[in-house]
PDB file of N, CA and C in Angstrom:
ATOM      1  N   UNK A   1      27.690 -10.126   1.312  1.00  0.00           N
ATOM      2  CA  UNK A   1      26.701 -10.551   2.270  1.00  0.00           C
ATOM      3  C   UNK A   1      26.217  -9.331   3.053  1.00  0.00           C
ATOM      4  N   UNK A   2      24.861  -8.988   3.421  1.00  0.00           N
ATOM      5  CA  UNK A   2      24.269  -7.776   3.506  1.00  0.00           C
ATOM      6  C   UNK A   2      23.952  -8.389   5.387  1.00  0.00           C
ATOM      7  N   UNK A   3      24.543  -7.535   6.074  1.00  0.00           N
ATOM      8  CA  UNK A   3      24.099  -7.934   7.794  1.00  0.00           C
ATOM      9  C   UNK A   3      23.252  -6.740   8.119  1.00  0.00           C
ATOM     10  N   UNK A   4      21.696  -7.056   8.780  1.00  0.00           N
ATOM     11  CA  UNK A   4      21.061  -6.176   9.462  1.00  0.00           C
ATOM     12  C   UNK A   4      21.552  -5.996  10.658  1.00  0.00           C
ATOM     13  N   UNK A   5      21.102  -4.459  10.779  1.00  0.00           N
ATOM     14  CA  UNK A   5      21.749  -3.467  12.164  1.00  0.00           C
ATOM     15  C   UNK A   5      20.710  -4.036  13.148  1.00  0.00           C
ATOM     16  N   UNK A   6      20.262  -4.251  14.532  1.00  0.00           N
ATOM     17  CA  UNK A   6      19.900  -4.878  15.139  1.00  0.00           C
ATOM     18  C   UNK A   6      19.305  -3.300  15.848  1.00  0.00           C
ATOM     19  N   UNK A   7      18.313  -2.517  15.523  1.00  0.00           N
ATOM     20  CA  UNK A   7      17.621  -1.328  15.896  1.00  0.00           C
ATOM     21  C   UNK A   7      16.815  -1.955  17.422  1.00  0.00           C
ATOM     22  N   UNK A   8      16.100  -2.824  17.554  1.00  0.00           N
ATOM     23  CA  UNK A   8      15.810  -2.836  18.729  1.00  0.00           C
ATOM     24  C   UNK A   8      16.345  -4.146  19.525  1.00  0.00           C
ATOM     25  N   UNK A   9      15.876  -4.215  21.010  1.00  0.00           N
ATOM     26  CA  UNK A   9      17.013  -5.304  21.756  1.00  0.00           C
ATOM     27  C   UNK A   9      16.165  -5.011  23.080  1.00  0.00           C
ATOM     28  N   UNK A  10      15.547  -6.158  23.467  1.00  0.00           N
ATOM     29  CA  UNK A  10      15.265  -6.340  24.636  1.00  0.00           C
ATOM     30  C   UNK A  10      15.661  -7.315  25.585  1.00  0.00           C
ATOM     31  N   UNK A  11      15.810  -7.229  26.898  1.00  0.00           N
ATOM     32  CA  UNK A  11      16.720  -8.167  27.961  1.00  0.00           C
ATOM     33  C   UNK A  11      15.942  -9.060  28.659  1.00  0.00           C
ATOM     34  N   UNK A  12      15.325 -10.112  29.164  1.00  0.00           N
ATOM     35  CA  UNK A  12      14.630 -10.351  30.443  1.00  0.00           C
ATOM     36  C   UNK A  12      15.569 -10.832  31.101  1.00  0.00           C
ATOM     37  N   UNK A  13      15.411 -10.687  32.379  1.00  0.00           N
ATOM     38  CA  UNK A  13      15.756 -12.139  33.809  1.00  0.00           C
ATOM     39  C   UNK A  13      14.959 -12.297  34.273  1.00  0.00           C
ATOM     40  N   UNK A  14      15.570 -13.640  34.488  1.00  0.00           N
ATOM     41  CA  UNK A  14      14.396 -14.626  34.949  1.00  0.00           C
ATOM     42  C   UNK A  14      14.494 -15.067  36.408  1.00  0.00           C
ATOM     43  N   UNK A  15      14.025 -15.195  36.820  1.00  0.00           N
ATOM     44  CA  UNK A  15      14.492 -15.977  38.843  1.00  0.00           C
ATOM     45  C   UNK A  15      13.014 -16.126  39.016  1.00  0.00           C
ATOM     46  N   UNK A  16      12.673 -17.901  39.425  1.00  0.00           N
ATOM     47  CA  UNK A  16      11.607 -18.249  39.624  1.00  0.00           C
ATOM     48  C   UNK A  16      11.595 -18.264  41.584  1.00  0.00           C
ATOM     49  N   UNK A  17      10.739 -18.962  42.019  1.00  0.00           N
ATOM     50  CA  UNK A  17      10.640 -19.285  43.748  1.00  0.00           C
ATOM     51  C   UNK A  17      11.429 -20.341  44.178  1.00  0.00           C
ATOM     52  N   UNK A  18      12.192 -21.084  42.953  1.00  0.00           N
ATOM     53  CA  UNK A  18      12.916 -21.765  43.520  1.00  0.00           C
ATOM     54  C   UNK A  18      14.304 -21.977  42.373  1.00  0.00           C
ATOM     55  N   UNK A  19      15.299 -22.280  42.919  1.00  0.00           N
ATOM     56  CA  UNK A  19      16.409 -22.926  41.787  1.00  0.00           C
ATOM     57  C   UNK A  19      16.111 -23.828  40.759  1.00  0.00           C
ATOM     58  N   UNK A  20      14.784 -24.716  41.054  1.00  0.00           N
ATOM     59  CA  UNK A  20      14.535 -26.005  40.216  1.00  0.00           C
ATOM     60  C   UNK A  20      13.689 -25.416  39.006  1.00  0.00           C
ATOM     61  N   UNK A  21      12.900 -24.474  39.898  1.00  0.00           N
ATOM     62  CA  UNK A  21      11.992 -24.313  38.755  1.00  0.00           C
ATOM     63  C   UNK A  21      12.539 -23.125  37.707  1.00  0.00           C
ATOM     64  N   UNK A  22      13.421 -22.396  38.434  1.00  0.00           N
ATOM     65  CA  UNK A  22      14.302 -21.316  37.307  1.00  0.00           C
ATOM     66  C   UNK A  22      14.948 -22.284  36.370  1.00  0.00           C
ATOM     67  N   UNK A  23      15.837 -22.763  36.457  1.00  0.00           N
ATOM     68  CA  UNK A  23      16.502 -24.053  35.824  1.00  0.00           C
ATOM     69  C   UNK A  23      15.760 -24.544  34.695  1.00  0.00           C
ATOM     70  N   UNK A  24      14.528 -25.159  35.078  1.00  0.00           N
ATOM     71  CA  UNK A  24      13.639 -25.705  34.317  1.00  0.00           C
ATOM     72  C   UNK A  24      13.301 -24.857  33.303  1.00  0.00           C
ATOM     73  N   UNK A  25      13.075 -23.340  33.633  1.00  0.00           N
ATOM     74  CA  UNK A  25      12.542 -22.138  32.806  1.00  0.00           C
ATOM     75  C   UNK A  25      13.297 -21.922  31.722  1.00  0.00           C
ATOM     76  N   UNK A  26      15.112 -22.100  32.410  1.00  0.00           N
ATOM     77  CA  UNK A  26      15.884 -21.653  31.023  1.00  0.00           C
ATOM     78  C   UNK A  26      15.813 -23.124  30.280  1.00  0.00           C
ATOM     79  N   UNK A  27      15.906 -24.168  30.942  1.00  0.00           N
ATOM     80  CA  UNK A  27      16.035 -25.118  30.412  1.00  0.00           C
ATOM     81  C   UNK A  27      15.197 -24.970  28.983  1.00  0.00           C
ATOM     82  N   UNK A  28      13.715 -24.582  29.221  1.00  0.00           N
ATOM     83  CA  UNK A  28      12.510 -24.636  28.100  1.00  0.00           C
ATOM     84  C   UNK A  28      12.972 -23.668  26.847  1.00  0.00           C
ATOM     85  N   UNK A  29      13.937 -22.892  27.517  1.00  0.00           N
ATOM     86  CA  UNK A  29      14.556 -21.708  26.013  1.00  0.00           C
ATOM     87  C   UNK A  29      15.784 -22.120  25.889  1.00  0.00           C
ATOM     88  N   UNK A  30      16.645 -23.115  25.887  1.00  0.00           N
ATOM     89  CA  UNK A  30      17.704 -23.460  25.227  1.00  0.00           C
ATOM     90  C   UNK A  30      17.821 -23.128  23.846  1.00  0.00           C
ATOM     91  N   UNK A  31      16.869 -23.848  23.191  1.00  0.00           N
ATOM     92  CA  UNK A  31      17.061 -24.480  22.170  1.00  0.00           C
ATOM     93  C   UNK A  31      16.338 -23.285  20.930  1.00  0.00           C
ATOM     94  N   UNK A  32      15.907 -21.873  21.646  1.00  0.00           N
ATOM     95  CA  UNK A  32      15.479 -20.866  21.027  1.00  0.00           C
ATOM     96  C   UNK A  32      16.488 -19.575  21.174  1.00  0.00           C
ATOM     97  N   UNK A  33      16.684 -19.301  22.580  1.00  0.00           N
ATOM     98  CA  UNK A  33      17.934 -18.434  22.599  1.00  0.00           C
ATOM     99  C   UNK A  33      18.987 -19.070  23.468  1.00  0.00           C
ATOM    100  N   UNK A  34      20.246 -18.120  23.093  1.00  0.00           N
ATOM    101  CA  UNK A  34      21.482 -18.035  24.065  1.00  0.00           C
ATOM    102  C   UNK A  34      21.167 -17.956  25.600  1.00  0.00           C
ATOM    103  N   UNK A  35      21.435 -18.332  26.537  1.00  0.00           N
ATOM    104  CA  UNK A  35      20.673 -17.649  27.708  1.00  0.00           C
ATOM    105  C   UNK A  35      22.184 -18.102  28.808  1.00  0.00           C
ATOM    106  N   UNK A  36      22.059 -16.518  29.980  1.00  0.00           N
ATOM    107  CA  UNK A  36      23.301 -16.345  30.500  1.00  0.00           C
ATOM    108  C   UNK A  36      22.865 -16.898  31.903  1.00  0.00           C
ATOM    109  N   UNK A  37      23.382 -17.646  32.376  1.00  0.00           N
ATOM    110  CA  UNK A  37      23.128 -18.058  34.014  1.00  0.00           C
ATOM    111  C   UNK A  37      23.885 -16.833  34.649  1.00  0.00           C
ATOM    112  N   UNK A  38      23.200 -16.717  36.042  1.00  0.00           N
ATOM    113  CA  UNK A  38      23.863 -15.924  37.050  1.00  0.00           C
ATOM    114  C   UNK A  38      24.079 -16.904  38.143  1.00  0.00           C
ATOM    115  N   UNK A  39      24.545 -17.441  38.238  1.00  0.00           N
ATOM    116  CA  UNK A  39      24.527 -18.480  39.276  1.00  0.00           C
ATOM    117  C   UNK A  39      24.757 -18.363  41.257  1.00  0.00           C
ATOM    118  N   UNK A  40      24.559 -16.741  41.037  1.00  0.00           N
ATOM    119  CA  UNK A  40      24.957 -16.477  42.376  1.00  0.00           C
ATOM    120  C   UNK A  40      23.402 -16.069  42.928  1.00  0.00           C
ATOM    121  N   UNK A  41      22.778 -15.427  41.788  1.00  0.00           N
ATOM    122  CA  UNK A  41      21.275 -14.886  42.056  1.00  0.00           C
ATOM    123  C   UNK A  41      20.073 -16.081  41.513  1.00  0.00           C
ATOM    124  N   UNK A  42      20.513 -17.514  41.041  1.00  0.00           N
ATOM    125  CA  UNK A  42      19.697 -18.873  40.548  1.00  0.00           C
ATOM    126  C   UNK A  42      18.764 -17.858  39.544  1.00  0.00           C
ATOM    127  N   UNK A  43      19.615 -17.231  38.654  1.00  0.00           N
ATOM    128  CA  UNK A  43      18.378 -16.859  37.742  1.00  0.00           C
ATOM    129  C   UNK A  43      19.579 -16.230  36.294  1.00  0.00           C
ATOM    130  N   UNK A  44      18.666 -16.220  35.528  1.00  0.00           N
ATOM    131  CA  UNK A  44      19.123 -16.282  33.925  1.00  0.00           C
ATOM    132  C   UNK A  44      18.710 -15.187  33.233  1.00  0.00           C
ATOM    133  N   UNK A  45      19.206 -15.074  32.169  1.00  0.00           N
ATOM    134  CA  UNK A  45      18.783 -13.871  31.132  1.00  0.00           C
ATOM    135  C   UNK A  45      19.487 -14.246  29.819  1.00  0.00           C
ATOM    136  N   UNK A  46      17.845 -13.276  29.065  1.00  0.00           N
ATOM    137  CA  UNK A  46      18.409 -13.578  27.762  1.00  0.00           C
ATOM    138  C   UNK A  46      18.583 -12.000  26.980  1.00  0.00           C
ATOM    139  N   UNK A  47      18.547 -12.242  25.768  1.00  0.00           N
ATOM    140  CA  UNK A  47      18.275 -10.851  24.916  1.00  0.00           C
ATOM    141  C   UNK A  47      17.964 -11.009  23.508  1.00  0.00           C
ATOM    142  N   UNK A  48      16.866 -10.250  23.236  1.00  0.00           N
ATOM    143  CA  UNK A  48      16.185 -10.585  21.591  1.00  0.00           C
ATOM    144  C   UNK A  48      16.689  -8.867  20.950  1.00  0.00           C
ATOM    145  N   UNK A  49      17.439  -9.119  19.530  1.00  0.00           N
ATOM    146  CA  UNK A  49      17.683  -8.193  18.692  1.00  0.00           C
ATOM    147  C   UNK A  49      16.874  -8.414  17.564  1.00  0.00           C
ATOM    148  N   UNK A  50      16.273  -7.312  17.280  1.00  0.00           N
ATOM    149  CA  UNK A  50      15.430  -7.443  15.957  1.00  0.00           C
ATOM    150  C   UNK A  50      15.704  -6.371  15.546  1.00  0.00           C
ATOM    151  N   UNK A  51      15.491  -6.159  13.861  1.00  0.00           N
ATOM    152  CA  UNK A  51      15.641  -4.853  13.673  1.00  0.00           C
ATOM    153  C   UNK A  51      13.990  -4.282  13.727  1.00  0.00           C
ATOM    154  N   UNK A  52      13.392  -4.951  13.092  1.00  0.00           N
ATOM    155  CA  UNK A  52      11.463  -3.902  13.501  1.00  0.00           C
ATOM    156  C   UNK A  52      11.055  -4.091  14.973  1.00  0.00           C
ATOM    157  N   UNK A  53      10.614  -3.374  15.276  1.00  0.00           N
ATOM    158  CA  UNK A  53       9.680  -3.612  16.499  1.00  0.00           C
ATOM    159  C   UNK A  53       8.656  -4.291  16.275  1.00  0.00           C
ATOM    160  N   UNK A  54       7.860  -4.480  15.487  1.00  0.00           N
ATOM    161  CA  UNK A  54       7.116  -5.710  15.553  1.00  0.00           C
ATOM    162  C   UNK A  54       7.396  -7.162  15.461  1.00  0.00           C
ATOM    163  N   UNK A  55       8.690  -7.547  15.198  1.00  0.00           N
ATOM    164  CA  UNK A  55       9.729  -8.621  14.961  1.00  0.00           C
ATOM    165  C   UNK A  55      10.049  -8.914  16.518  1.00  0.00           C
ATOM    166  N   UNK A  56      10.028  -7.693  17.260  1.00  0.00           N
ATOM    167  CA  UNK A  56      11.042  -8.120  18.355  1.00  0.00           C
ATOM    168  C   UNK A  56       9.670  -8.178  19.440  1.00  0.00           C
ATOM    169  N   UNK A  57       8.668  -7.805  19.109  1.00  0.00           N
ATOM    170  CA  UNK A  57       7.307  -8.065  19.911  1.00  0.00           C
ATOM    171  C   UNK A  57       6.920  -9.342  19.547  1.00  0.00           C
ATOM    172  N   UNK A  58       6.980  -9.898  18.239  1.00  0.00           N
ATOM    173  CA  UNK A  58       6.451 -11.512  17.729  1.00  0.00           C
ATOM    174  C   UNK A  58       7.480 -12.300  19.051  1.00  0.00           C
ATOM    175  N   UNK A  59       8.803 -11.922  18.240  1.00  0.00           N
ATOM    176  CA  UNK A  59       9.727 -13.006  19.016  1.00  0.00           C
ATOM    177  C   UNK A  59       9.431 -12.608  21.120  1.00  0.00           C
ATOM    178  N   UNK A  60       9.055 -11.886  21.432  1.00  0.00           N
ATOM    179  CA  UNK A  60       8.583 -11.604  22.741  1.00  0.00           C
ATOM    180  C   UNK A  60       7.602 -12.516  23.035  1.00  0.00           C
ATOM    181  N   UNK A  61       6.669 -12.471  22.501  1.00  0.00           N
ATOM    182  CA  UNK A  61       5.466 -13.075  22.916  1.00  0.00           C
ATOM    183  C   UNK A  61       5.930 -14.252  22.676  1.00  0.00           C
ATOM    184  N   UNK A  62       6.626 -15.624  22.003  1.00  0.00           N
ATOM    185  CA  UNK A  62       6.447 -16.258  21.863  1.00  0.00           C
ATOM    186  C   UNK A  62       7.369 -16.947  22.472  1.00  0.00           C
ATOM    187  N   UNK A  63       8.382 -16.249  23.354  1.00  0.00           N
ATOM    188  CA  UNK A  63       9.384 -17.029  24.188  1.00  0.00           C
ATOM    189  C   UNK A  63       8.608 -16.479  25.532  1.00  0.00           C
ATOM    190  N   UNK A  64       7.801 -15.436  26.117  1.00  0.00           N
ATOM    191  CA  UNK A  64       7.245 -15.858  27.285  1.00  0.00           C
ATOM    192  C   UNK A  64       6.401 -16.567  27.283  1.00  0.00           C
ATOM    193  N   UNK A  65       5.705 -16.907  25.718  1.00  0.00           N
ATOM    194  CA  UNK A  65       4.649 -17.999  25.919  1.00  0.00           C
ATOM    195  C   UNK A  65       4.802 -19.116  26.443  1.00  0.00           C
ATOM    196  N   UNK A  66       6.512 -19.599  26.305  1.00  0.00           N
ATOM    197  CA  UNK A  66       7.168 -20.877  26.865  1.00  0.00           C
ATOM    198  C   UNK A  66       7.443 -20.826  28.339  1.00  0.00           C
ATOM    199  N   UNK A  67       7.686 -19.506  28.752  1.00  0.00           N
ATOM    200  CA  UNK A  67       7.743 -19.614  29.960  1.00  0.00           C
ATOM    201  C   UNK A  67       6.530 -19.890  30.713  1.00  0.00           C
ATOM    202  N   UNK A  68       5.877 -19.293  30.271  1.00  0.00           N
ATOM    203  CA  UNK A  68       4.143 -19.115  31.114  1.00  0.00           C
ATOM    204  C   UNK A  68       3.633 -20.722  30.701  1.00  0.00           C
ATOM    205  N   UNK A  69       4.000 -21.454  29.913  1.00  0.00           N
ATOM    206  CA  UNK A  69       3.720 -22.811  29.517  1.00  0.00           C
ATOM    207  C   UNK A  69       4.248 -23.609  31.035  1.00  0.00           C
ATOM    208  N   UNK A  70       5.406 -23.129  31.210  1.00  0.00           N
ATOM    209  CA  UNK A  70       6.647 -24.382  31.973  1.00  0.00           C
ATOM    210  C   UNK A  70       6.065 -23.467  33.360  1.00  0.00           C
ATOM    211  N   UNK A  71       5.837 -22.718  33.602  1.00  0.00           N
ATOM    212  CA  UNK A  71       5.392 -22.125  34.938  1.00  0.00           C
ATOM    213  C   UNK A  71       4.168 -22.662  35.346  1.00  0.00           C
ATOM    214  N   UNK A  72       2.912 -22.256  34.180  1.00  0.00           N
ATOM    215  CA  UNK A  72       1.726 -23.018  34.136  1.00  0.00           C
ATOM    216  C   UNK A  72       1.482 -24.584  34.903  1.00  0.00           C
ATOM    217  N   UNK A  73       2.639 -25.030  34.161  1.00  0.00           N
ATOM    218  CA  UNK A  73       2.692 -26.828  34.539  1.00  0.00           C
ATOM    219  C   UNK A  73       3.150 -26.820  35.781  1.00  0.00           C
ATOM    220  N   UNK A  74       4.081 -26.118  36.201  1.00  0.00           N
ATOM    221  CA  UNK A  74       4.659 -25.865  38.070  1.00  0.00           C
ATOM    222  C   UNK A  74       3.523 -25.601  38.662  1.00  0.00           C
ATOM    223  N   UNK A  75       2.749 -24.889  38.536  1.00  0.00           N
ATOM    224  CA  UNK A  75       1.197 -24.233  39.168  1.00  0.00           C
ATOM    225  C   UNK A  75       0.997 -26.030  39.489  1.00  0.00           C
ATOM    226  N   UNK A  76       0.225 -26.660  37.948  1.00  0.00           N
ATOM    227  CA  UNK A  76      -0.470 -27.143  38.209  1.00  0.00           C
ATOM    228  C   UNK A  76      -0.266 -28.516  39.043  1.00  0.00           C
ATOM    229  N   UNK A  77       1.092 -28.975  39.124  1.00  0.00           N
ATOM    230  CA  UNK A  77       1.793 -30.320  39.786  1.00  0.00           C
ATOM    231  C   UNK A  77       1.912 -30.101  41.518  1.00  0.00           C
ATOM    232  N   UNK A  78       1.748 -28.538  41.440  1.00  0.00           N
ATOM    233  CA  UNK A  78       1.715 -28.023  42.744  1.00  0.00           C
ATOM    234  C   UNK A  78       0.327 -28.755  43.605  1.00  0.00           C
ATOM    235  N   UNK A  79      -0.844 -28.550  42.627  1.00  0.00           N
ATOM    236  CA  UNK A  79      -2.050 -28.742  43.300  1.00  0.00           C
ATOM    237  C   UNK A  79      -2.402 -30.051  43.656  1.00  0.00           C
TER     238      UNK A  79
END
Protein backbone atom coordinates (compact mmCIF):
# COMPACT_ATOMS: atom_id res chain seq x y z
CA UNK A 1 0.00 0.00 0.00
CA UNK A 2 1.67 3.25 -1.33
CA UNK A 3 0.91 6.41 1.48
CA UNK A 4 1.38 10.04 0.16
CA UNK A 5 3.78 12.41 2.08
CA UNK A 6 1.48 15.26 2.98
CA UNK A 7 3.99 18.32 1.32
CA UNK A 8 1.63 21.02 2.16
CA UNK A 9 -0.70 21.70 5.44
CA UNK A 10 -2.60 24.54 6.29
CA UNK A 11 -4.29 25.49 9.87
CA UNK A 12 -7.33 27.90 10.37
CA UNK A 13 -9.10 29.08 13.73
CA UNK A 14 -12.01 29.98 13.89
CA UNK A 15 -13.76 32.32 16.80
CA UNK A 16 -16.91 33.96 15.59
CA UNK A 17 -18.73 37.22 17.84
CA UNK A 18 -20.31 34.89 19.70
CA UNK A 19 -20.06 31.12 21.21
CA UNK A 20 -23.34 30.18 19.26
CA UNK A 21 -22.37 31.22 16.18
CA UNK A 22 -18.63 29.67 16.42
CA UNK A 23 -20.31 26.40 17.41
CA UNK A 24 -22.57 26.56 14.57
CA UNK A 25 -19.38 27.25 12.22
CA UNK A 26 -17.62 24.04 13.35
CA UNK A 27 -20.75 22.44 13.56
CA UNK A 28 -21.12 23.09 9.38
CA UNK A 29 -17.44 21.22 9.01
CA UNK A 30 -17.99 18.17 11.00
CA UNK A 31 -18.75 16.04 8.62
CA UNK A 32 -15.71 17.30 6.17
CA UNK A 33 -12.85 17.68 8.64
CA UNK A 34 -11.54 16.68 12.13
CA UNK A 35 -11.91 19.93 13.95
CA UNK A 36 -10.22 20.73 17.54
CA UNK A 37 -12.34 22.85 20.06
CA UNK A 38 -10.50 25.26 22.32
CA UNK A 39 -12.98 25.67 24.69
CA UNK A 40 -11.37 28.27 26.80
CA UNK A 41 -11.00 30.80 23.70
CA UNK A 42 -15.05 29.45 22.13
CA UNK A 43 -13.21 28.85 18.98
CA UNK A 44 -11.93 25.81 16.85
CA UNK A 45 -9.41 24.74 14.35
CA UNK A 46 -8.81 22.63 11.75
CA UNK A 47 -5.92 21.49 9.32
CA UNK A 48 -5.90 20.46 5.52
CA UNK A 49 -2.80 18.18 4.28
CA UNK A 50 -2.45 17.82 0.69
CA UNK A 51 0.35 16.84 -1.09
CA UNK A 52 -0.07 19.59 -4.36
CA UNK A 53 -0.75 22.94 -3.65
CA UNK A 54 -3.41 23.19 -5.83
CA UNK A 55 -5.24 20.25 -3.91
CA UNK A 56 -4.80 22.05 -0.74
CA UNK A 57 -6.13 25.50 -2.38
CA UNK A 58 -9.36 23.38 -3.96
CA UNK A 59 -9.89 21.83 -0.51
CA UNK A 60 -9.42 25.67 0.98
CA UNK A 61 -11.82 27.26 -0.93
CA UNK A 62 -14.36 24.91 -0.46
CA UNK A 63 -14.45 24.54 3.35
CA UNK A 64 -14.44 28.46 3.73
CA UNK A 65 -17.09 28.41 1.26
CA UNK A 66 -19.12 26.65 4.14
CA UNK A 67 -18.16 28.93 6.46
CA UNK A 68 -18.98 32.14 4.58
CA UNK A 69 -22.38 30.10 3.74
CA UNK A 70 -23.25 29.59 7.75
CA UNK A 71 -21.91 33.20 8.52
CA UNK A 72 -23.81 34.61 5.47
CA UNK A 73 -27.14 33.13 7.00
CA UNK A 74 -26.07 34.77 10.67
CA UNK A 75 -25.78 38.20 8.68
CA UNK A 76 -28.92 37.63 7.26
CA UNK A 77 -31.39 36.40 10.43
CA UNK A 78 -29.64 39.30 12.04
CA UNK A 79 -31.59 41.80 9.81
Amino acid sequence: MNTVESKWKLTLTVESSTSVETKALGDALTTDEPIVWNTEKSSFSFSLHESKAKDLRAMWNTRVRGLIAVDSLFQALKE
